[in-house]
PDB file of N, CA and C in Angstrom:
ATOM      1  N   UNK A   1     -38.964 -13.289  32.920  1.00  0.00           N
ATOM      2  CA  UNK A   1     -38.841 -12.195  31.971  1.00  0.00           C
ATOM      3  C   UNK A   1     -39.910 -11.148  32.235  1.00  0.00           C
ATOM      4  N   UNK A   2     -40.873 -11.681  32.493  1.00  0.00           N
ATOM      5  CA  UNK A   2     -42.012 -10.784  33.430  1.00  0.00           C
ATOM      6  C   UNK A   2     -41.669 -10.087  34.006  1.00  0.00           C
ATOM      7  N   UNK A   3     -41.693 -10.664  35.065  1.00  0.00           N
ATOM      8  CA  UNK A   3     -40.992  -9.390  36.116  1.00  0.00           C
ATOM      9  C   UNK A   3     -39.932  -8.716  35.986  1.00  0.00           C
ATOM     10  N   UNK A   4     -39.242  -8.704  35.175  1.00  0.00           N
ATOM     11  CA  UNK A   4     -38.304  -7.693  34.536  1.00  0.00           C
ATOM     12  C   UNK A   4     -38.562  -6.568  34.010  1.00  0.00           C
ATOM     13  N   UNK A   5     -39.850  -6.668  32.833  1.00  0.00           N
ATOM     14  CA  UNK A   5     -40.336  -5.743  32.168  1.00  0.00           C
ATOM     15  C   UNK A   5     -40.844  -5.086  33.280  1.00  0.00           C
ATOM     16  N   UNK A   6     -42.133  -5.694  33.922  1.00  0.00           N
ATOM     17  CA  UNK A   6     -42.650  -4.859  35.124  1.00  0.00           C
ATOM     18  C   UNK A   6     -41.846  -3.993  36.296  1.00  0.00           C
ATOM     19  N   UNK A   7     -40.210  -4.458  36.611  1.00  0.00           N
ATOM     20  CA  UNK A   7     -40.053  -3.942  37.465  1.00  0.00           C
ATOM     21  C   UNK A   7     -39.565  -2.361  36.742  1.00  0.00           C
ATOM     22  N   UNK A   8     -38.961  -2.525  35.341  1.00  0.00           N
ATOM     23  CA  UNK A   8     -38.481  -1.487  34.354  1.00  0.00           C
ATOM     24  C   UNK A   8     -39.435  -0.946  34.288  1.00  0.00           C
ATOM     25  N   UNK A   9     -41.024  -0.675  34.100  1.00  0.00           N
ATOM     26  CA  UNK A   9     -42.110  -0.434  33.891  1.00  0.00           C
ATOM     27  C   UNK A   9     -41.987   0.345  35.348  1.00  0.00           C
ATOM     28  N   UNK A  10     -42.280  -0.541  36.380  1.00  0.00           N
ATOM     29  CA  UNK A  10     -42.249   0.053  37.647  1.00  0.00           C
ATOM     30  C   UNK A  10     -41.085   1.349  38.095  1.00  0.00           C
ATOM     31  N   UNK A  11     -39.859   0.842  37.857  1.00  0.00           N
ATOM     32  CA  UNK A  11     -38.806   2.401  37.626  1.00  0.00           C
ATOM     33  C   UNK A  11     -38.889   3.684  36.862  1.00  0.00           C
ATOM     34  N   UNK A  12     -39.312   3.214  35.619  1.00  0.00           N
ATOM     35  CA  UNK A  12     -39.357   4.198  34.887  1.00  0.00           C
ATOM     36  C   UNK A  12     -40.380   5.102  35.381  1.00  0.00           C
ATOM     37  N   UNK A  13     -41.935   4.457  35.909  1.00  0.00           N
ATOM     38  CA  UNK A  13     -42.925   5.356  36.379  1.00  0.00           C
ATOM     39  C   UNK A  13     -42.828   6.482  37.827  1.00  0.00           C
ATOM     40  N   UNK A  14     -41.750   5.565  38.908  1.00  0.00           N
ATOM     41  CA  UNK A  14     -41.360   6.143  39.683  1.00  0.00           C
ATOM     42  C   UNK A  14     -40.563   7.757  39.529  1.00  0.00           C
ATOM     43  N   UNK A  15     -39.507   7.109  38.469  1.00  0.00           N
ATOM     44  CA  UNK A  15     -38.757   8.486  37.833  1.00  0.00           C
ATOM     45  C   UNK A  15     -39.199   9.308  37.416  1.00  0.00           C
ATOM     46  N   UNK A  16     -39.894   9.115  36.827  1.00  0.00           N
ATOM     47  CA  UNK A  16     -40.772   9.894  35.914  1.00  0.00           C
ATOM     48  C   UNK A  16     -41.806  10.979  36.769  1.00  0.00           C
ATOM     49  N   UNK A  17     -42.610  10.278  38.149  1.00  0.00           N
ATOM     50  CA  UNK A  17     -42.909  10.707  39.492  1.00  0.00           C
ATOM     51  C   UNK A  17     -42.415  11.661  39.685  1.00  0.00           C
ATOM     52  N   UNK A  18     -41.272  11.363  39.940  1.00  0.00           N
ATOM     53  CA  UNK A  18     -40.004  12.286  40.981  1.00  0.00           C
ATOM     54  C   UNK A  18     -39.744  13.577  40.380  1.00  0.00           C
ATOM     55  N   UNK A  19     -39.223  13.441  38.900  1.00  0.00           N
ATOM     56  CA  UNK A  19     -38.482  14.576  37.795  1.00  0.00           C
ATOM     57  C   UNK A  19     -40.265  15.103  37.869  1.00  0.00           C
ATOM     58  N   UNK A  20     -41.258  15.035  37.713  1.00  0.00           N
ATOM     59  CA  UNK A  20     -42.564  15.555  37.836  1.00  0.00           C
ATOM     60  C   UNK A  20     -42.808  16.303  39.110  1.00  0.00           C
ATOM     61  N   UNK A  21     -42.432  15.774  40.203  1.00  0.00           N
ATOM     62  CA  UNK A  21     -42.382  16.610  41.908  1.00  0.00           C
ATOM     63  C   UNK A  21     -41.576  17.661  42.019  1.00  0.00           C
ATOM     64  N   UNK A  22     -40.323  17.173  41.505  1.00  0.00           N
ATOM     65  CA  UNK A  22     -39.226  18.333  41.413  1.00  0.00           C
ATOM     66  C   UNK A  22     -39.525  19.122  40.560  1.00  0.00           C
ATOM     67  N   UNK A  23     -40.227  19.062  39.459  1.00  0.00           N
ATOM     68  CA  UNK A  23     -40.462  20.456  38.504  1.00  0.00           C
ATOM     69  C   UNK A  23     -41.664  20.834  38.886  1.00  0.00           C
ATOM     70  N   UNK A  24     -42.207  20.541  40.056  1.00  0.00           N
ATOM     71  CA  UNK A  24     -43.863  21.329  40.594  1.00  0.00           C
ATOM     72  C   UNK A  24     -43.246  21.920  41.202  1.00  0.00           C
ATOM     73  N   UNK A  25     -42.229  21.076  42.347  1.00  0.00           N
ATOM     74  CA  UNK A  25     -41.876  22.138  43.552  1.00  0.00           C
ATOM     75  C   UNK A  25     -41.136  23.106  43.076  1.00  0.00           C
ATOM     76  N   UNK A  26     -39.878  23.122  42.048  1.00  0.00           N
ATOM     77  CA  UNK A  26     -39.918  24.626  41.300  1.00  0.00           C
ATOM     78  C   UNK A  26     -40.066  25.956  41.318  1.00  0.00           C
ATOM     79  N   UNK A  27     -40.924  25.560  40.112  1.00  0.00           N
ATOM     80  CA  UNK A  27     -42.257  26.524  39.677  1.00  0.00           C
ATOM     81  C   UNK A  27     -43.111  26.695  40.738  1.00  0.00           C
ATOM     82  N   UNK A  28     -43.245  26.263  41.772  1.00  0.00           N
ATOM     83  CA  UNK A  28     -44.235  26.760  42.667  1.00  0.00           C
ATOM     84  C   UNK A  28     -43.380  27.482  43.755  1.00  0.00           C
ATOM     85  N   UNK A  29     -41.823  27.175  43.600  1.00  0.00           N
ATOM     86  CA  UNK A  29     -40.999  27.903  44.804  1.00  0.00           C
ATOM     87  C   UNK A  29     -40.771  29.586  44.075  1.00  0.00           C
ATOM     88  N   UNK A  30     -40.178  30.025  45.141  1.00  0.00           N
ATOM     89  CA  UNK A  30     -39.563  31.591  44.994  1.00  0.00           C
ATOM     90  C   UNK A  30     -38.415  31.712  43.994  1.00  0.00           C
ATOM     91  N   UNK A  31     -38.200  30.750  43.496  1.00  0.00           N
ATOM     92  CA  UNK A  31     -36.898  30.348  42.175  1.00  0.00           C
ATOM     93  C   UNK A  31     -37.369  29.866  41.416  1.00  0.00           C
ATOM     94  N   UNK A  32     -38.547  30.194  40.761  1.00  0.00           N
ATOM     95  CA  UNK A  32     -39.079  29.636  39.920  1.00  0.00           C
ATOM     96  C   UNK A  32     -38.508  30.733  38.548  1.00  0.00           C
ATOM     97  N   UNK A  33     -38.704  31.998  38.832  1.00  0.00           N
ATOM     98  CA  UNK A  33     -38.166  33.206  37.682  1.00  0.00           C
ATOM     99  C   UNK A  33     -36.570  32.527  37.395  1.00  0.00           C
ATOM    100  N   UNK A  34     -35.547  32.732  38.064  1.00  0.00           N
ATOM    101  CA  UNK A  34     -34.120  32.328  38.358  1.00  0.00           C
ATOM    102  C   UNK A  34     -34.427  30.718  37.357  1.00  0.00           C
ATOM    103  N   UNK A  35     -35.031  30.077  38.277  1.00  0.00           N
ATOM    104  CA  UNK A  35     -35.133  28.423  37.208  1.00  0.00           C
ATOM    105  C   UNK A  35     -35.218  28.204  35.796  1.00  0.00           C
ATOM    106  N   UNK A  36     -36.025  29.451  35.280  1.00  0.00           N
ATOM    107  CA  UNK A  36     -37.071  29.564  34.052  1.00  0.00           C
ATOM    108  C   UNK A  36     -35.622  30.414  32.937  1.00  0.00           C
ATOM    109  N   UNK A  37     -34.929  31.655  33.776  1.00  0.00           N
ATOM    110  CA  UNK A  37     -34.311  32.047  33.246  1.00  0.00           C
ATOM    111  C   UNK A  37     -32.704  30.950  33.057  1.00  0.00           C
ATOM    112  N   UNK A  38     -32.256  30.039  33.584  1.00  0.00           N
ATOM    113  CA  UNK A  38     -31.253  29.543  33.659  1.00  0.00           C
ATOM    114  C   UNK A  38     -31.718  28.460  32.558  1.00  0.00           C
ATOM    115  N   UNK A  39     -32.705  28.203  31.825  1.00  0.00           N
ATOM    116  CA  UNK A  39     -33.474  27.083  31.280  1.00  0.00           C
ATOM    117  C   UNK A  39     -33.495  27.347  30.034  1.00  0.00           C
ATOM    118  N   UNK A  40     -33.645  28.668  30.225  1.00  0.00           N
ATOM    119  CA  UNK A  40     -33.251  29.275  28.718  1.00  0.00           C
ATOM    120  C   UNK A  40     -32.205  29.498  28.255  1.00  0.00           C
ATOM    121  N   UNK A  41     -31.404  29.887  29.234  1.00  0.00           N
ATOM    122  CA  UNK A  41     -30.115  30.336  28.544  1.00  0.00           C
ATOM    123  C   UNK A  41     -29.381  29.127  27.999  1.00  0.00           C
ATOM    124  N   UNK A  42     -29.718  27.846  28.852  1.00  0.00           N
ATOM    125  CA  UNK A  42     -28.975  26.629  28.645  1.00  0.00           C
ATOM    126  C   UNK A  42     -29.419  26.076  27.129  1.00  0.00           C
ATOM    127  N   UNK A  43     -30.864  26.081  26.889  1.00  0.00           N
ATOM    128  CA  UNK A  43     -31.531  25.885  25.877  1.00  0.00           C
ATOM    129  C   UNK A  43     -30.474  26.910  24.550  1.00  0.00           C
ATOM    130  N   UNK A  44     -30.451  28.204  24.761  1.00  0.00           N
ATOM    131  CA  UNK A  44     -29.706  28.931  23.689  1.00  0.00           C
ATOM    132  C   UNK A  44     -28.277  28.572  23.537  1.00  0.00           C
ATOM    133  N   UNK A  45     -27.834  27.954  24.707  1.00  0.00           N
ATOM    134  CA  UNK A  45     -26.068  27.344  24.415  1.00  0.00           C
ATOM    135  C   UNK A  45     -26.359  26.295  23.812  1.00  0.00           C
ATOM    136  N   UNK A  46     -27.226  25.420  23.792  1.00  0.00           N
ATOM    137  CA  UNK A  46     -27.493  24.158  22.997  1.00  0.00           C
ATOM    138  C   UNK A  46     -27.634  24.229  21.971  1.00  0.00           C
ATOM    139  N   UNK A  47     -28.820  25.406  21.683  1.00  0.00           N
ATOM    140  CA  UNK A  47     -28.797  25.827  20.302  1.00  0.00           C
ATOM    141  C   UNK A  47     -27.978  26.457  19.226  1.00  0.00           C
ATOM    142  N   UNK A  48     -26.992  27.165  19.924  1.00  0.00           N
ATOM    143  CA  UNK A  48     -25.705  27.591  19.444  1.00  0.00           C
ATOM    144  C   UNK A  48     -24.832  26.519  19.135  1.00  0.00           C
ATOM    145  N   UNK A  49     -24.909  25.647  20.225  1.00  0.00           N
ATOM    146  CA  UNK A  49     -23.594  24.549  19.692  1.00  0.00           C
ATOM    147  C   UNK A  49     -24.118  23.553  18.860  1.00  0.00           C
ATOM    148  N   UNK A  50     -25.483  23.736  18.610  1.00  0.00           N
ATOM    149  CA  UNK A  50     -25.981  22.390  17.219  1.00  0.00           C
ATOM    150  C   UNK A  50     -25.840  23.307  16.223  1.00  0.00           C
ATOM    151  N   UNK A  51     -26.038  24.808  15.902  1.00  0.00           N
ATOM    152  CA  UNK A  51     -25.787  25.580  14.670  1.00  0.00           C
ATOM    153  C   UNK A  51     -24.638  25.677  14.127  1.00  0.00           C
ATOM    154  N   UNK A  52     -23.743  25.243  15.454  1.00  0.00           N
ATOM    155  CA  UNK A  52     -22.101  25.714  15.116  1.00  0.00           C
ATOM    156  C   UNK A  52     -21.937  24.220  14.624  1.00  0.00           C
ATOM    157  N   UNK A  53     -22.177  23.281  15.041  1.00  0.00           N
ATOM    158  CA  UNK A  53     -21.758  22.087  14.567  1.00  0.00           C
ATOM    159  C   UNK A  53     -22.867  21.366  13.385  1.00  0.00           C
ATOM    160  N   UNK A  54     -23.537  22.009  13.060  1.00  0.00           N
ATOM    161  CA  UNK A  54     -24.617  21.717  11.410  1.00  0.00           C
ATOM    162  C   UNK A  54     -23.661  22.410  11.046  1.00  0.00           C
ATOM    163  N   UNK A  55     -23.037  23.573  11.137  1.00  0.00           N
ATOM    164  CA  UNK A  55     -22.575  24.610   9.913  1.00  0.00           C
ATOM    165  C   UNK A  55     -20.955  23.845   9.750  1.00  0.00           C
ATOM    166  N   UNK A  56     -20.190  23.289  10.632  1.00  0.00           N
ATOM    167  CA  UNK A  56     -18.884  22.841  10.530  1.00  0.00           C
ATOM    168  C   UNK A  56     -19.514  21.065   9.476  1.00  0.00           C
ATOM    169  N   UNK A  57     -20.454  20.513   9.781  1.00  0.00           N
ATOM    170  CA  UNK A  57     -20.562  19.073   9.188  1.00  0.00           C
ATOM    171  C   UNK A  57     -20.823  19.892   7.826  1.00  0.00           C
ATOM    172  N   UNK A  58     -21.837  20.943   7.119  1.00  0.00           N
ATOM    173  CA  UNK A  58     -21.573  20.898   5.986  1.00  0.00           C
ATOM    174  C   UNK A  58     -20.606  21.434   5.580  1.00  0.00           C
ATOM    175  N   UNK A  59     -19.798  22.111   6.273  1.00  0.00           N
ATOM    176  CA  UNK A  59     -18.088  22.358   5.451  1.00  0.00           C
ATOM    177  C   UNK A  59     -17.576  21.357   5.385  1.00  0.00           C
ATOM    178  N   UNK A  60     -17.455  20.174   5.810  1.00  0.00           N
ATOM    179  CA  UNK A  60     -16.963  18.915   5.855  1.00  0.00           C
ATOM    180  C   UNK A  60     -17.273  18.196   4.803  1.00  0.00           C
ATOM    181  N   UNK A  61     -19.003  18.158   4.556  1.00  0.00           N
ATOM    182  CA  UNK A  61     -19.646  17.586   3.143  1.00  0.00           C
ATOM    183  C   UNK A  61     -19.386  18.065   2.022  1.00  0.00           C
ATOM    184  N   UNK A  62     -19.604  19.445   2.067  1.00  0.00           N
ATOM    185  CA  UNK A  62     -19.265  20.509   0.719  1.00  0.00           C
ATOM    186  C   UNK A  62     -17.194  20.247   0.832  1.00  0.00           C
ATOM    187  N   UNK A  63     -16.155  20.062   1.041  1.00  0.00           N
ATOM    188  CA  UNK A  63     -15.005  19.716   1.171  1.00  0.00           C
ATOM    189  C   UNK A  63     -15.068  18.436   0.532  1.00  0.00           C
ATOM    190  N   UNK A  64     -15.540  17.464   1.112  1.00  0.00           N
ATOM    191  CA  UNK A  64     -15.380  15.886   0.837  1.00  0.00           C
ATOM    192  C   UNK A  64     -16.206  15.960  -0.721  1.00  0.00           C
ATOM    193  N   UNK A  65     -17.402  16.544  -1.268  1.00  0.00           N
ATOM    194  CA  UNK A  65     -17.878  16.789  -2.627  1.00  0.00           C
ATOM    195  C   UNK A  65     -17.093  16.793  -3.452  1.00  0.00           C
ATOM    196  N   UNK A  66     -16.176  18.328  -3.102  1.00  0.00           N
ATOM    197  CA  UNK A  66     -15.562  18.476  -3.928  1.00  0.00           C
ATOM    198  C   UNK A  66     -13.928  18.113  -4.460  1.00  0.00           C
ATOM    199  N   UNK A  67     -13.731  16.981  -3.156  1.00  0.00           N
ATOM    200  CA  UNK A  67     -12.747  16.534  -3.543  1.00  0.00           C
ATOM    201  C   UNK A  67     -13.252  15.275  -4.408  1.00  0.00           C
ATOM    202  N   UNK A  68     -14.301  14.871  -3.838  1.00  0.00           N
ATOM    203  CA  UNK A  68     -14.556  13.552  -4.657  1.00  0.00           C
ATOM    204  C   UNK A  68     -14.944  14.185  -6.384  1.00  0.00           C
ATOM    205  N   UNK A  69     -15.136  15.318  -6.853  1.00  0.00           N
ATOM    206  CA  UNK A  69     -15.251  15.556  -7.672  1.00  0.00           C
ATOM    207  C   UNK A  69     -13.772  15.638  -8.983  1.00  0.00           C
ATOM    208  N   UNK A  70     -13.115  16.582  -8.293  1.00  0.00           N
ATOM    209  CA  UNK A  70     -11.554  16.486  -8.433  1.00  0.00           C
ATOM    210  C   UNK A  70     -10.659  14.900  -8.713  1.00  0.00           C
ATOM    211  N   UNK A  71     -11.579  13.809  -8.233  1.00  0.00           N
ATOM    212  CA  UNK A  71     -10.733  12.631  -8.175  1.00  0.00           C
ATOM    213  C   UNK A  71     -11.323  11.966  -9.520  1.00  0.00           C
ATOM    214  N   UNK A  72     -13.109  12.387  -9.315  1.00  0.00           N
ATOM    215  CA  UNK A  72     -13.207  11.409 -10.459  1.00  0.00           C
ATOM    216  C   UNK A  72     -13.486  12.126 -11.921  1.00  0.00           C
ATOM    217  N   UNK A  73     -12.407  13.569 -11.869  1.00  0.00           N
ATOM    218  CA  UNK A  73     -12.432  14.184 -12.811  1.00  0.00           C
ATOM    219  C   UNK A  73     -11.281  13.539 -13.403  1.00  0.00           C
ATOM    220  N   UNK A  74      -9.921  13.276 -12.737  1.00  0.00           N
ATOM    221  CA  UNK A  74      -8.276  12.891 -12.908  1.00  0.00           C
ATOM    222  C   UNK A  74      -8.880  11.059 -13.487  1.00  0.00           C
ATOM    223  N   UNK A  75      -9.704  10.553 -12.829  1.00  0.00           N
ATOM    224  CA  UNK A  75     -10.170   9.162 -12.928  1.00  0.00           C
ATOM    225  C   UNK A  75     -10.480   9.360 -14.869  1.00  0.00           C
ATOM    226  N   UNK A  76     -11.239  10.091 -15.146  1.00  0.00           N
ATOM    227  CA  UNK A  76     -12.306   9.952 -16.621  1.00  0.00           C
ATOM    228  C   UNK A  76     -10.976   9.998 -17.235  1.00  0.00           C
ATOM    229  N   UNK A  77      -9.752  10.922 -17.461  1.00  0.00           N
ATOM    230  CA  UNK A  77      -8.756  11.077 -18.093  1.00  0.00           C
ATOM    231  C   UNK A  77      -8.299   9.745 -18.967  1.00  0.00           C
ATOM    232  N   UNK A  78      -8.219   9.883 -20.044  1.00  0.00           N
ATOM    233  CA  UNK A  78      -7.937   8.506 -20.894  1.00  0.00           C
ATOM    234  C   UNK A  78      -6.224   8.173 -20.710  1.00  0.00           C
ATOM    235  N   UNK A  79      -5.755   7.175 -20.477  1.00  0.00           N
ATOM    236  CA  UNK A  79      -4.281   7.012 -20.530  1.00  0.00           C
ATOM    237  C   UNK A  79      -3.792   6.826 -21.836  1.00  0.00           C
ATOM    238  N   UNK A  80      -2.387   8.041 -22.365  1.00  0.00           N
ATOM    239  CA  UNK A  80      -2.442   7.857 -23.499  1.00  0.00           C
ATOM    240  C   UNK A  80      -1.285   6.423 -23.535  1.00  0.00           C
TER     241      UNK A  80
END
């Protein structure tokens, strides 16, 4: 079980290496402006599609409210 953790220990540090080399060499290449700008824009589509989808889940919550409101309004009704 040891050497399991360690070798996961051992991968993860390697990766971690690598995605660290590749974002030096980068920023230190002639595409570093081009890199920086494509990083953002991706960042603002992300951010667009979590605003668009927070704003659709609370139409979903505020909907489901107020139906559950509607139900246990018909519910209180006394049977004559």
């Amino acid at each position: 079980m040891s050497d399991n953790n360690n070798s996961k220990i051992l991968m993860a540090f390697l990766a971690g290496a690598a995605v660290g080399a590749a974002i030096g060499y980068f920023l230190n290449s002639d595409k570093k402006d081009e890199l920086m700008e494509d990083l953002k824009d991706g960042a603002s589509k992300v951010k667009q599609g979590l605003d668009d989808t927070i704003g659709k889940a609370k139409d979903i919550v505020d909907a489901f409210k107020a139906g559950a409101k509607e139900v246990e309004a018909e519910e209180i009704k006394p049977n004559a």
